[in-house]
C-alpha atoms as a PDB file:
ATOM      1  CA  UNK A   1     -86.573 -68.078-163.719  1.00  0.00           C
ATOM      2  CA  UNK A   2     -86.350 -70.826-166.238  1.00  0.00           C
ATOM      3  CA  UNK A   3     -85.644 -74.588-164.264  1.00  0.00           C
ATOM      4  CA  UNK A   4     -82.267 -76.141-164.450  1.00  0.00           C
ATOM      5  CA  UNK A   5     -81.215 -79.256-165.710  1.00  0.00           C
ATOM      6  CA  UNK A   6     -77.817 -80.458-166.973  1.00  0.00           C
ATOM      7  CA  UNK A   7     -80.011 -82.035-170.014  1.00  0.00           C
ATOM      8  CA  UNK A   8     -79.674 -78.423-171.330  1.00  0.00           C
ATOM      9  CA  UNK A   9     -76.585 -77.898-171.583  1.00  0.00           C
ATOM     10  CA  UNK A  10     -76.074 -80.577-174.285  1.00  0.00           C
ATOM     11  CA  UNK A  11     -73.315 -83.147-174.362  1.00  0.00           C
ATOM     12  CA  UNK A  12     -69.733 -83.867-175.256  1.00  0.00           C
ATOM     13  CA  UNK A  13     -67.033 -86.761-175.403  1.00  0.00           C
ATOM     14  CA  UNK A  14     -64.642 -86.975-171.947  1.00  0.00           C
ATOM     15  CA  UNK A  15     -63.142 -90.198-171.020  1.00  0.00           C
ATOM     16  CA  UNK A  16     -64.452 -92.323-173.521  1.00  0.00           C
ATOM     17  CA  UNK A  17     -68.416 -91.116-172.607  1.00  0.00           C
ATOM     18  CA  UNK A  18     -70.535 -88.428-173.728  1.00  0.00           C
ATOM     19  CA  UNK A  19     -71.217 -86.472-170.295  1.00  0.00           C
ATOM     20  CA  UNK A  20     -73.612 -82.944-169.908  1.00  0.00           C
ATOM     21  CA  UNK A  21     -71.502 -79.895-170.564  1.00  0.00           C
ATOM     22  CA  UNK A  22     -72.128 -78.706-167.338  1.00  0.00           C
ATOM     23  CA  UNK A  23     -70.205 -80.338-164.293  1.00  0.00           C
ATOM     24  CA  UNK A  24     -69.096 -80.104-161.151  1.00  0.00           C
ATOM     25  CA  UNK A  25     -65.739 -78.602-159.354  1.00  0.00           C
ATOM     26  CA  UNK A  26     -65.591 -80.253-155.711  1.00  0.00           C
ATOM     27  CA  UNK A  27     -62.854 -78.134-154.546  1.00  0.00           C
ATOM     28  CA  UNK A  28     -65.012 -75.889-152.708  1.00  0.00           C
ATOM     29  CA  UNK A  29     -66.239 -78.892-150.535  1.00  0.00           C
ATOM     30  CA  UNK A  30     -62.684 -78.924-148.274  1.00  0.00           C
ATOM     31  CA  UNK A  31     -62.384 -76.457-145.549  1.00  0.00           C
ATOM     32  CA  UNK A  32     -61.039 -72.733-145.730  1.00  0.00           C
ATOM     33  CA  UNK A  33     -58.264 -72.246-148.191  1.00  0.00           C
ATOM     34  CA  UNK A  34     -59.233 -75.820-149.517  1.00  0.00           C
ATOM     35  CA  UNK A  35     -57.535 -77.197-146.412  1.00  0.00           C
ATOM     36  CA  UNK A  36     -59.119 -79.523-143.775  1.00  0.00           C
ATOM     37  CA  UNK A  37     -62.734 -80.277-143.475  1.00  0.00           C
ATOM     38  CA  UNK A  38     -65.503 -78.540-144.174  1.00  0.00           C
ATOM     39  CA  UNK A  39     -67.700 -76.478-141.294  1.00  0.00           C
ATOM     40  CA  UNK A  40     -70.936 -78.835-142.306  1.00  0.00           C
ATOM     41  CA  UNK A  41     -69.629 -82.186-143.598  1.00  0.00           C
ATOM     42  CA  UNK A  42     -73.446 -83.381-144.338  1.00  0.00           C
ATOM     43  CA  UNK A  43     -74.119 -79.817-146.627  1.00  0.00           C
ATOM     44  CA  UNK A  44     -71.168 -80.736-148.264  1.00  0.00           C
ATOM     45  CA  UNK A  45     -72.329 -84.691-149.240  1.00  0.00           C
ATOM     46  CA  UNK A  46     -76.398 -83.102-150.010  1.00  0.00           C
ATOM     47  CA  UNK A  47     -74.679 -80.738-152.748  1.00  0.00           C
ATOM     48  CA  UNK A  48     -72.575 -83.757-154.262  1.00  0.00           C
ATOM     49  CA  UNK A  49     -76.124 -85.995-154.205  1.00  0.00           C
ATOM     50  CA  UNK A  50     -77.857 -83.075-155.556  1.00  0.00           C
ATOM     51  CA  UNK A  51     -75.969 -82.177-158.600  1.00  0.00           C
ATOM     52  CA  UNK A  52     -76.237 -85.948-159.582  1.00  0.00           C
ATOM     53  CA  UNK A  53     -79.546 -85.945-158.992  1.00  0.00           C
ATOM     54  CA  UNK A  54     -80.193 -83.121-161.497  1.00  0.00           C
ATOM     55  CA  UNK A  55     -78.095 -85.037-164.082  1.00  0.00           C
ATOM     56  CA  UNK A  56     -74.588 -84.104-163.620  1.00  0.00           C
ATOM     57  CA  UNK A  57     -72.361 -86.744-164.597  1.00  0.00           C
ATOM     58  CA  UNK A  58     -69.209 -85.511-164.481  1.00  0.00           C
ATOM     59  CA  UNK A  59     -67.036 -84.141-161.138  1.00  0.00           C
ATOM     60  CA  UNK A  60     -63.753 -82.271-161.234  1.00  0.00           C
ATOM     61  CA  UNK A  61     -61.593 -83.586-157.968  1.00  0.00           C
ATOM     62  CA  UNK A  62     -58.395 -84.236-156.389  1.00  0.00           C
ATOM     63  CA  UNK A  63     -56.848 -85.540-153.607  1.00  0.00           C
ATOM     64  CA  UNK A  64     -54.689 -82.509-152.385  1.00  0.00           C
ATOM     65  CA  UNK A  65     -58.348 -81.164-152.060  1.00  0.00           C
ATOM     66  CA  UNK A  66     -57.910 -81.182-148.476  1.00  0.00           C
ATOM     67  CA  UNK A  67     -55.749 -83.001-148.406  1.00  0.00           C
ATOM     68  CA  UNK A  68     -57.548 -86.400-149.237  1.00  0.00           C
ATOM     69  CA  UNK A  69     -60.873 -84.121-147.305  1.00  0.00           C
ATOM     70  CA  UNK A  70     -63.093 -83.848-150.860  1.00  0.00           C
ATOM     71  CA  UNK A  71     -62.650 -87.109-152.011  1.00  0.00           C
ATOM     72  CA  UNK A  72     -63.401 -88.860-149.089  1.00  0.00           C
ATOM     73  CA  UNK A  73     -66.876 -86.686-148.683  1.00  0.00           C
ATOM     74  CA  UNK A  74     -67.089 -87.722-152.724  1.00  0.00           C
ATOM     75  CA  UNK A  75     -67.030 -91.486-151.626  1.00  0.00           C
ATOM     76  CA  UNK A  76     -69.409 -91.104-148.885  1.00  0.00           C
ATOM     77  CA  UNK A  77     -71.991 -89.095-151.200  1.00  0.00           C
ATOM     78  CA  UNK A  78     -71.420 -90.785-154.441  1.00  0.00           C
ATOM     79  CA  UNK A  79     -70.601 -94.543-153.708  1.00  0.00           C
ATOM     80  CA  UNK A  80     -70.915 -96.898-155.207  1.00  0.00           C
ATOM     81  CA  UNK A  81     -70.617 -94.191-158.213  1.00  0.00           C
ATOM     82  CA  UNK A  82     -73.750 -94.404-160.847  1.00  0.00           C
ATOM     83  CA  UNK A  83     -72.247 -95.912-164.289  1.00  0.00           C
ATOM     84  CA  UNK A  84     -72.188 -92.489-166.337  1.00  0.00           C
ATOM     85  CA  UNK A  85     -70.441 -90.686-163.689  1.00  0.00           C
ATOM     86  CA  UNK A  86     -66.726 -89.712-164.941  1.00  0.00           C
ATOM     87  CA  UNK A  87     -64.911 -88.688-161.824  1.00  0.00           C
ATOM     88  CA  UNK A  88     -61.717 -86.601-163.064  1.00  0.00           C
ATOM     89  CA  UNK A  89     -58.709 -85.667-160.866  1.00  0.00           C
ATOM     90  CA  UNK A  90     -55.498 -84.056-160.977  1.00  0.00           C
ATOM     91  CA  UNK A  91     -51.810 -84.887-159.782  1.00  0.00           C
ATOM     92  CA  UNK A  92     -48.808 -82.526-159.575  1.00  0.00           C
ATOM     93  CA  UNK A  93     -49.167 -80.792-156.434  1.00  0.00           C
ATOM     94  CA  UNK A  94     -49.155 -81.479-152.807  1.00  0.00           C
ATOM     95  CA  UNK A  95     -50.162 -79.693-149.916  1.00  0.00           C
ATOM     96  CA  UNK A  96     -48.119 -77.868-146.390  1.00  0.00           C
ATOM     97  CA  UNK A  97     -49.287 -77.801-143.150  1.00  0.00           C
ATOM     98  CA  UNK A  98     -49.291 -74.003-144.039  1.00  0.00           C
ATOM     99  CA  UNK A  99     -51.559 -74.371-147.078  1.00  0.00           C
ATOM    100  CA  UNK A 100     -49.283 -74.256-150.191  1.00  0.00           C
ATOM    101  CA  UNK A 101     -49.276 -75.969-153.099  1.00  0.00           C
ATOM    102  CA  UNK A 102     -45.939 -77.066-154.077  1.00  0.00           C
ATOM    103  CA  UNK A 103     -45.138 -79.279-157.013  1.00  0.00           C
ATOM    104  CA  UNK A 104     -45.216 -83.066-156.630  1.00  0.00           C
ATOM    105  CA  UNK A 105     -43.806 -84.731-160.144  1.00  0.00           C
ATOM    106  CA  UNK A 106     -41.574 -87.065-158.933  1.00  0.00           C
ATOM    107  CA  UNK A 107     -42.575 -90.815-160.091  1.00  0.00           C
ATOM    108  CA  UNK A 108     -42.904 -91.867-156.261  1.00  0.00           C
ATOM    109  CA  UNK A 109     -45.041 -88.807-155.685  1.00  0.00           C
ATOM    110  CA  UNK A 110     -47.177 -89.298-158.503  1.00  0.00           C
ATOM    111  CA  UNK A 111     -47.565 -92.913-157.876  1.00  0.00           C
ATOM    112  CA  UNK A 112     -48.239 -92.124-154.176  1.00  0.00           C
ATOM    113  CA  UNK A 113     -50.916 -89.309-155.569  1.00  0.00           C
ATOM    114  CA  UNK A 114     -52.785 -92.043-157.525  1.00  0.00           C
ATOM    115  CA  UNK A 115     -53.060 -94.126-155.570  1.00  0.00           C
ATOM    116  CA  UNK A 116     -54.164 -91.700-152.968  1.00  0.00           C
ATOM    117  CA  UNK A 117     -56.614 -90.858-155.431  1.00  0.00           C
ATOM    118  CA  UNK A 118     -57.598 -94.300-156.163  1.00  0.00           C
ATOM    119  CA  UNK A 119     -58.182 -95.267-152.305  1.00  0.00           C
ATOM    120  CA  UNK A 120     -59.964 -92.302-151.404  1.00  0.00           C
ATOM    121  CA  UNK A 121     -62.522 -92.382-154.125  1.00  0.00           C
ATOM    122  CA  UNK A 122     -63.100 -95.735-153.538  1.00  0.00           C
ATOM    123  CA  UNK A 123     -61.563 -97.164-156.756  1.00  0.00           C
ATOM    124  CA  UNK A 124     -59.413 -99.231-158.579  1.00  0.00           C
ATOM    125  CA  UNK A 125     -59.174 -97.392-161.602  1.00  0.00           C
ATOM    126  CA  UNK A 126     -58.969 -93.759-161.972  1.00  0.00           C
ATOM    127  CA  UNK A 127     -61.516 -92.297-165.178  1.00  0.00           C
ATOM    128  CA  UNK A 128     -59.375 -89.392-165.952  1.00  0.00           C
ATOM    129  CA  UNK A 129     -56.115 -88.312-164.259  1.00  0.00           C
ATOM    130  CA  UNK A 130     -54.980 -84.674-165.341  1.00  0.00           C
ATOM    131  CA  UNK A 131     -51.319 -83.754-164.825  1.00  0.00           C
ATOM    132  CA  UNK A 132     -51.318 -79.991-163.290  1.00  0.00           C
ATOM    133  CA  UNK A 133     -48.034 -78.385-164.498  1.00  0.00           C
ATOM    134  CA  UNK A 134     -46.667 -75.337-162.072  1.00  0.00           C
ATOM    135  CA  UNK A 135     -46.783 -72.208-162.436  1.00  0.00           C
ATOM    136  CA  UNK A 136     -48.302 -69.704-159.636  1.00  0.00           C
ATOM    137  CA  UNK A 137     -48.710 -66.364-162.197  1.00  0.00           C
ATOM    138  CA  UNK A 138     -49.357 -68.146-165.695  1.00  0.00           C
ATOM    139  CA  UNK A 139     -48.009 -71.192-167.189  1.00  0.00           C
ATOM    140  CA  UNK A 140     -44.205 -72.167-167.283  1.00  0.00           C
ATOM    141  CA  UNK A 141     -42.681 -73.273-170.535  1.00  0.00           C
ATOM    142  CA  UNK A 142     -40.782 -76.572-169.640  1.00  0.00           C
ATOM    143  CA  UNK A 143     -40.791 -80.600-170.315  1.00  0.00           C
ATOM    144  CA  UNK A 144     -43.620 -82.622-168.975  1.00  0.00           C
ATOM    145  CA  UNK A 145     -41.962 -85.575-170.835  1.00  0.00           C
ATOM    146  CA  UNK A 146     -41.014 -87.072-167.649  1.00  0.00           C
ATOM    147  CA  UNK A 147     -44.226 -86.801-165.441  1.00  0.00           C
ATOM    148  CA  UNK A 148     -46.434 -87.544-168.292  1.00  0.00           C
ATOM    149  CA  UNK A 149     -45.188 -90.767-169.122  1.00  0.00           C
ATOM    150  CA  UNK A 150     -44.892 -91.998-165.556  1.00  0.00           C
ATOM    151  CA  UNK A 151     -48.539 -91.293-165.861  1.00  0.00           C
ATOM    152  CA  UNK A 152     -49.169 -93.175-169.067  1.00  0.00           C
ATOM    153  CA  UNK A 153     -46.888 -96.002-167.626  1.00  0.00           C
ATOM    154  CA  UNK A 154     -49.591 -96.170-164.902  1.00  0.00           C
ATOM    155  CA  UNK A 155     -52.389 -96.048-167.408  1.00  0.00           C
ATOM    156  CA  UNK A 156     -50.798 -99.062-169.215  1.00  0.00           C
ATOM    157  CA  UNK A 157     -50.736-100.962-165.654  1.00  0.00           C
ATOM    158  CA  UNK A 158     -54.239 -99.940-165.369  1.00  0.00           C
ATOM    159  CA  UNK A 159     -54.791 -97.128-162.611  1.00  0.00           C
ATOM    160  CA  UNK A 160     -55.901 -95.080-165.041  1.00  0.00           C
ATOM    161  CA  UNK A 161     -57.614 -94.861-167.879  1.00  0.00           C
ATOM    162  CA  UNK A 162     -57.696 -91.940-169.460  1.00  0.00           C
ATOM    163  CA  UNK A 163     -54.954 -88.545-169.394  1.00  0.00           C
ATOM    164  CA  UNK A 164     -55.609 -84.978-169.175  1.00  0.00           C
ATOM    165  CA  UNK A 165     -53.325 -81.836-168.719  1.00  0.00           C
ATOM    166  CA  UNK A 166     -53.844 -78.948-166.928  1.00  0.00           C
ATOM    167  CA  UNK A 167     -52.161 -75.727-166.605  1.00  0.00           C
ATOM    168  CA  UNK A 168     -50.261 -76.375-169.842  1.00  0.00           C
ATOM    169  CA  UNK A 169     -49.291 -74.636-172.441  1.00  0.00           C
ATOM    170  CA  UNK A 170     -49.579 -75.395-176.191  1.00  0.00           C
ATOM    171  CA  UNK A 171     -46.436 -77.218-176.287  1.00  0.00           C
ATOM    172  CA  UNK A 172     -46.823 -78.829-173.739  1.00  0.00           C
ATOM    173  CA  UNK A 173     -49.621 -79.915-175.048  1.00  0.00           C
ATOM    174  CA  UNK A 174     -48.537 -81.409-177.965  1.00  0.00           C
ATOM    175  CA  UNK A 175     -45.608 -82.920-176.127  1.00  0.00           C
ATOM    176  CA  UNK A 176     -48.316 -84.991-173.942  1.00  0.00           C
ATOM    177  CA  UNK A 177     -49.751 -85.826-177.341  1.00  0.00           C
ATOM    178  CA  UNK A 178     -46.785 -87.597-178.599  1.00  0.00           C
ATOM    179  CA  UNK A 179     -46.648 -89.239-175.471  1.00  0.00           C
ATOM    180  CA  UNK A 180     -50.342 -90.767-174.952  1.00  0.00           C
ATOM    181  CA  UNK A 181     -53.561 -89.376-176.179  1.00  0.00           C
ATOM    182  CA  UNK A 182     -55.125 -86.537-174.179  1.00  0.00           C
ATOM    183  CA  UNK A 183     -58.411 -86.812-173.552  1.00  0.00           C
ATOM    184  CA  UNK A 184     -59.253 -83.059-172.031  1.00  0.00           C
ATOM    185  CA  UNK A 185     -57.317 -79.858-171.238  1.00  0.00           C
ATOM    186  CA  UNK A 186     -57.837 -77.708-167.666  1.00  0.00           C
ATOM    187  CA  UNK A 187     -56.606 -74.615-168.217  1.00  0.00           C
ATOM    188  CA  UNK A 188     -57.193 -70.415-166.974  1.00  0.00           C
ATOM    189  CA  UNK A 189     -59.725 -69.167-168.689  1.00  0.00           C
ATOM    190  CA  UNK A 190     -62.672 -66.782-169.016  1.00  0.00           C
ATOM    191  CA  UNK A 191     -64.603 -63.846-170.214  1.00  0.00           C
ATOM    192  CA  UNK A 192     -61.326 -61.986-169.176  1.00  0.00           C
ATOM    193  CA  UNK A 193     -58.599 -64.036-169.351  1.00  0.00           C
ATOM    194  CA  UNK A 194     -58.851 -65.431-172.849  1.00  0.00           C
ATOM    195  CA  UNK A 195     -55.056 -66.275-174.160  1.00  0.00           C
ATOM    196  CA  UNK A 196     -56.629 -69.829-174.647  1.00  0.00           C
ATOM    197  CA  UNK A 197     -58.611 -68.485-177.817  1.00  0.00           C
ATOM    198  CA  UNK A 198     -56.259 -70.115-180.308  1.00  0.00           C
ATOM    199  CA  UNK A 199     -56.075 -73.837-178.230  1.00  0.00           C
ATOM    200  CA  UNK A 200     -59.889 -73.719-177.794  1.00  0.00           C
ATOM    201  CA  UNK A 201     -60.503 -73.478-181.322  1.00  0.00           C
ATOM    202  CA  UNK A 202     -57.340 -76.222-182.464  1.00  0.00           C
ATOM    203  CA  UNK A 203     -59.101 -78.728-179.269  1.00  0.00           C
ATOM    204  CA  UNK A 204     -62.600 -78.508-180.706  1.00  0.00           C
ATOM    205  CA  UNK A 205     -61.446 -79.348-184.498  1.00  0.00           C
ATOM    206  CA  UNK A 206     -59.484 -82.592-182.569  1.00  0.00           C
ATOM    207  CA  UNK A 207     -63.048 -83.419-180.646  1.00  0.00           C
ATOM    208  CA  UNK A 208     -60.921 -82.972-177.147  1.00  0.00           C
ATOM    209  CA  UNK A 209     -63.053 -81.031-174.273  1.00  0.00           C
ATOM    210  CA  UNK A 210     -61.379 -77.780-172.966  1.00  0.00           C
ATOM    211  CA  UNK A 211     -62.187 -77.525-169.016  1.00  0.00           C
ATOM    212  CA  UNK A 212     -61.663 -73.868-168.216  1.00  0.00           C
ATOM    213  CA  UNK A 213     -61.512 -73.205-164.008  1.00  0.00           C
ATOM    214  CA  UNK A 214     -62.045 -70.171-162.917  1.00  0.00           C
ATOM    215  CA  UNK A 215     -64.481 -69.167-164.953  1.00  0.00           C
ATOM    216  CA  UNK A 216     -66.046 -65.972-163.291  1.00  0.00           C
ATOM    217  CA  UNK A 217     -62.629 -65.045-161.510  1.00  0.00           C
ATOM    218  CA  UNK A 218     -60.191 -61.829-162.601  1.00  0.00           C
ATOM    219  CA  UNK A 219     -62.479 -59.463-163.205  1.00  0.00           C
ATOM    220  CA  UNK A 220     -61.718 -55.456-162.209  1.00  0.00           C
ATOM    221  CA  UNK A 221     -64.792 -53.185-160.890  1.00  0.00           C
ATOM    222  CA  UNK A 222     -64.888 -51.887-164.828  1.00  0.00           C
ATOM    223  CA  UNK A 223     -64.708 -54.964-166.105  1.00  0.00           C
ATOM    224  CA  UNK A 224     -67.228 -56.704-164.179  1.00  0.00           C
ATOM    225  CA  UNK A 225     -69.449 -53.747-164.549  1.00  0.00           C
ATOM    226  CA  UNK A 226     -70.529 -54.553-167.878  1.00  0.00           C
ATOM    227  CA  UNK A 227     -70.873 -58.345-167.118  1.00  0.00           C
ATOM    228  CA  UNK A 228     -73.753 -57.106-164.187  1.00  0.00           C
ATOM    229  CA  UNK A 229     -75.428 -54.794-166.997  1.00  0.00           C
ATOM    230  CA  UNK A 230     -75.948 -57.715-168.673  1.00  0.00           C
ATOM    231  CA  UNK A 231     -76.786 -60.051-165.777  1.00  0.00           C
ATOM    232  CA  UNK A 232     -79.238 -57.107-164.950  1.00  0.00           C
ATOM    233  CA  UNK A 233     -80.852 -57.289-168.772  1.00  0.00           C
ATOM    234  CA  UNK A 234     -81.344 -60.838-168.281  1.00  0.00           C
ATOM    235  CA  UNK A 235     -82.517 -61.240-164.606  1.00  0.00           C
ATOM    236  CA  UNK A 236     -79.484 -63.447-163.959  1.00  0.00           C
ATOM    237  CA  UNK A 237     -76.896 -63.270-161.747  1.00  0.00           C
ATOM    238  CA  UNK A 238     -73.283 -62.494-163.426  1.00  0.00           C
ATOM    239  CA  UNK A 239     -71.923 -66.297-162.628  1.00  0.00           C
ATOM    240  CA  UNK A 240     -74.674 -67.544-164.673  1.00  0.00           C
ATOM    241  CA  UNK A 241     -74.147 -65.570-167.380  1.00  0.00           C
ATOM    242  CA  UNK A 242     -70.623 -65.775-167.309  1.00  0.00           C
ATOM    243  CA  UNK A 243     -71.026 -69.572-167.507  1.00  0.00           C
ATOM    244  CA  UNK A 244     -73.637 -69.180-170.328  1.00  0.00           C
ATOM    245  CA  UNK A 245     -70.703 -67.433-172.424  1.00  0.00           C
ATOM    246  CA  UNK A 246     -68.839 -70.357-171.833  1.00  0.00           C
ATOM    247  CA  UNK A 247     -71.188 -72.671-173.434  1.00  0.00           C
ATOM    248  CA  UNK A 248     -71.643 -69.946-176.364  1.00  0.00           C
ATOM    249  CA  UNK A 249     -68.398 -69.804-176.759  1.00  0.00           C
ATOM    250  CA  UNK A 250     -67.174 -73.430-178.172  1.00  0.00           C
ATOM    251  CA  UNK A 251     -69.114 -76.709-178.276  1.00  0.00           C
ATOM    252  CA  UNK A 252     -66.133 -78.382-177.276  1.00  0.00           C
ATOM    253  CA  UNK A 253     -65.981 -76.212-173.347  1.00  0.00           C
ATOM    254  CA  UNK A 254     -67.099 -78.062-170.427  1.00  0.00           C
ATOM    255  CA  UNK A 255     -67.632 -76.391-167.136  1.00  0.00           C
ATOM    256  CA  UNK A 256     -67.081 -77.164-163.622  1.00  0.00           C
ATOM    257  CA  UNK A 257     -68.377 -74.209-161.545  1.00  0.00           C
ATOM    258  CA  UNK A 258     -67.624 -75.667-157.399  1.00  0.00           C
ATOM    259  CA  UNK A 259     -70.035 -74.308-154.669  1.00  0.00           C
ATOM    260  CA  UNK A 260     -70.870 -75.797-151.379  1.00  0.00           C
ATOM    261  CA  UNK A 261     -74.134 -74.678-151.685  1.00  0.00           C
ATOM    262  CA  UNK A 262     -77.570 -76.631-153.176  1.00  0.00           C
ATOM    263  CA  UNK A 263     -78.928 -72.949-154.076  1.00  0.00           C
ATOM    264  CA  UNK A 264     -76.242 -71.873-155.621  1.00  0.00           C
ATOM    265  CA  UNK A 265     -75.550 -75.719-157.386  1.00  0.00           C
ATOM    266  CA  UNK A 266     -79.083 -75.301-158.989  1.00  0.00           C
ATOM    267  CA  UNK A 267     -78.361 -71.226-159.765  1.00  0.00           C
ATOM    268  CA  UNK A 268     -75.345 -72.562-161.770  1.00  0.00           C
ATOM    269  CA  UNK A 269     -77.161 -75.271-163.716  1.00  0.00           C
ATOM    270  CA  UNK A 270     -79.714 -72.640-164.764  1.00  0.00           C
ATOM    271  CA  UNK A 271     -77.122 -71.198-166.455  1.00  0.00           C
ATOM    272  CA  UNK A 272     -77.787 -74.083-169.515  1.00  0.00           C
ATOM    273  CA  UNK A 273     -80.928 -72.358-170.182  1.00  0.00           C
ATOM    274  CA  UNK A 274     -80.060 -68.932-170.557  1.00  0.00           C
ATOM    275  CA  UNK A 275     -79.710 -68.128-174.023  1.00  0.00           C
ATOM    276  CA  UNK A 276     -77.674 -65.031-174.937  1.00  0.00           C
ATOM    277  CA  UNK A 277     -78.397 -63.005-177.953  1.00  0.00           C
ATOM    278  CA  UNK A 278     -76.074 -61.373-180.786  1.00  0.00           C
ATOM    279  CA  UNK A 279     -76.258 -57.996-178.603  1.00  0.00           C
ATOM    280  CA  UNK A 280     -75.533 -60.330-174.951  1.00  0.00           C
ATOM    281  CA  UNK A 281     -72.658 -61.935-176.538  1.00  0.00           C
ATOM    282  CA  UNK A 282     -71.204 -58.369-178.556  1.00  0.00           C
ATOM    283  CA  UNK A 283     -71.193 -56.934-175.458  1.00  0.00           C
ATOM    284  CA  UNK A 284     -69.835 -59.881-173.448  1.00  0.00           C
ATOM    285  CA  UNK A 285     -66.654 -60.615-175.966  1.00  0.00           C
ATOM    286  CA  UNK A 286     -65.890 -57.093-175.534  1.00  0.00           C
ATOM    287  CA  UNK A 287     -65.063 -57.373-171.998  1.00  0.00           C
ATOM    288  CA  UNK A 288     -62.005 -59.503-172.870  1.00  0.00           C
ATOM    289  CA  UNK A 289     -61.050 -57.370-175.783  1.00  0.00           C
ATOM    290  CA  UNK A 290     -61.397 -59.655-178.154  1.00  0.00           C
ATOM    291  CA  UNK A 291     -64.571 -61.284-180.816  1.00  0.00           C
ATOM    292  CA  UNK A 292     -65.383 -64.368-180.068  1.00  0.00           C
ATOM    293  CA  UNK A 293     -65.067 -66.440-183.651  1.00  0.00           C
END
């Protein structure tokens, strides 16, 4: 097996910093269902210090994680926060005692969110705030005007410095754009679900990172049957190669696979080093049904 390091997985612009292309999703560190705390609170704080430790300088958050659960263990690992580390969260959402995730756009709610955000990390500024638009099956096609400037209102008063969107569709996008500059995208996407293809592409000629989540999610018996032929090929597991075809796939895609796990932390970093071949990747970009430029 070849040894991981987020060295490998070369660099790109987010939040006014180059960081490693390979990150880190905390939202695995909350309890079941992403609600309440986790079963081993100290497991949870090694991974954090871990993934640091093996370079990665850039963590994927929130506070509905939880809620408030993930950043607090964040603060606890991570504080005071090493100077390349670009902690990025999202607002839009809040969490019910039964576990959904109902919108929260209001100006008082995403005031109340950031600075939620902002106490629980231990912080007075936030790096990168992304607005999450609704939408439970796919995006929804309506006006983040309103939310998105509260959030560059805030930005001016300096609680944040740098905007995102996630969930978001491409005009939406380019209505945040003529709002404030957008400095990264979160949206669905992966070897399966690739309706992205087009925004990927437009992102990486503006030099603005494209976060997918999800990235190993969606995937049918069939489908996923090819990905393990692969995985088999390569004596990888199918997350790491998935996340390989990710970094294949545009310079401008940076990853956030979440685990509570160390093993599984390091098995996902090794995923820098694995180099796919014209035959890897032909057989790969078929799974979504479409070449990959």
């Amino acid at each position: 097996m070849t040894t991981f390091t987020a060295e490998r997985s070369g660099q790109f612009p987010l939040g006014g910093r180059s960081v490693h292309r390979l990150g880190y999703g905390a939202m695995q560190l909350a309890g079941p269902h992403v609600m309440g705390p986790p079963a081993d609170r100290a497991a949870a704080v090694a991974v954090l210090r871990r993934a640091v430790e093996l370079g990665v300088d850039h963590v994927d958050t929130s506070d509905y994680y939880g809620p408030h659960v993930t950043n607090e263990i964040i603060r606890e690992a991570l504080h005071p926060y090493p100077e390349d580390l670009v902690l990025v969260t999202k607002v839009g959402a809040r969490r019910t005692p039964d576990g959904g995730w109902p919108e929260a756009l209001s100006p008082a709610e995403l005031r109340s969110a950031v600075e939620d955000n902002c106490r629980n990390l231990g912080v007075e500024a936030l790096d990168v705030v992304n607005l999450r638009m609704p939408g439970v099956h796919g995006t929804v096609e309506r006006s983040l005007a309103e939310p998105f400037g509260e959030l560059a209102a805030m930005q001016q008063e300096g609680l944040i410095r740098h905007l995102g969107v996630s969930h978001v569709t491409t005009q939406q996008l380019a209505e945040a754009q003529a709002i404030a500059p957008v400095v990264c995208v979160q949206n669905h996407y992966n070897l399966v679900h690739r309706q992205d293809d087009a925004m990927i592409d437009a992102l990486a000629r503006e030099g603005i990172p494209y976060v997918p989540y999800f990235p190993l999610g969606g995937f049918s018996p069939l489908q996923s049957a090819a990905l393990e032929t692969v995985a088999r090929r390569l004596e990888a597991s199918p997350m790491q190669v998935a996340l390989a075809w990710l970094l294949a796939r545009s310079p401008n895609l940076l990853l956030i696979p979440g685990t509570s796990s160390v093993g599984h932390l390091e098995e996902n970093l090794t995923a820098a080093a694995l180099v796919l071949g014209p035959r890897e990747l032909a057989e790969l970009d078929a799974i979504g049904g479409t070449p990959t430029p």
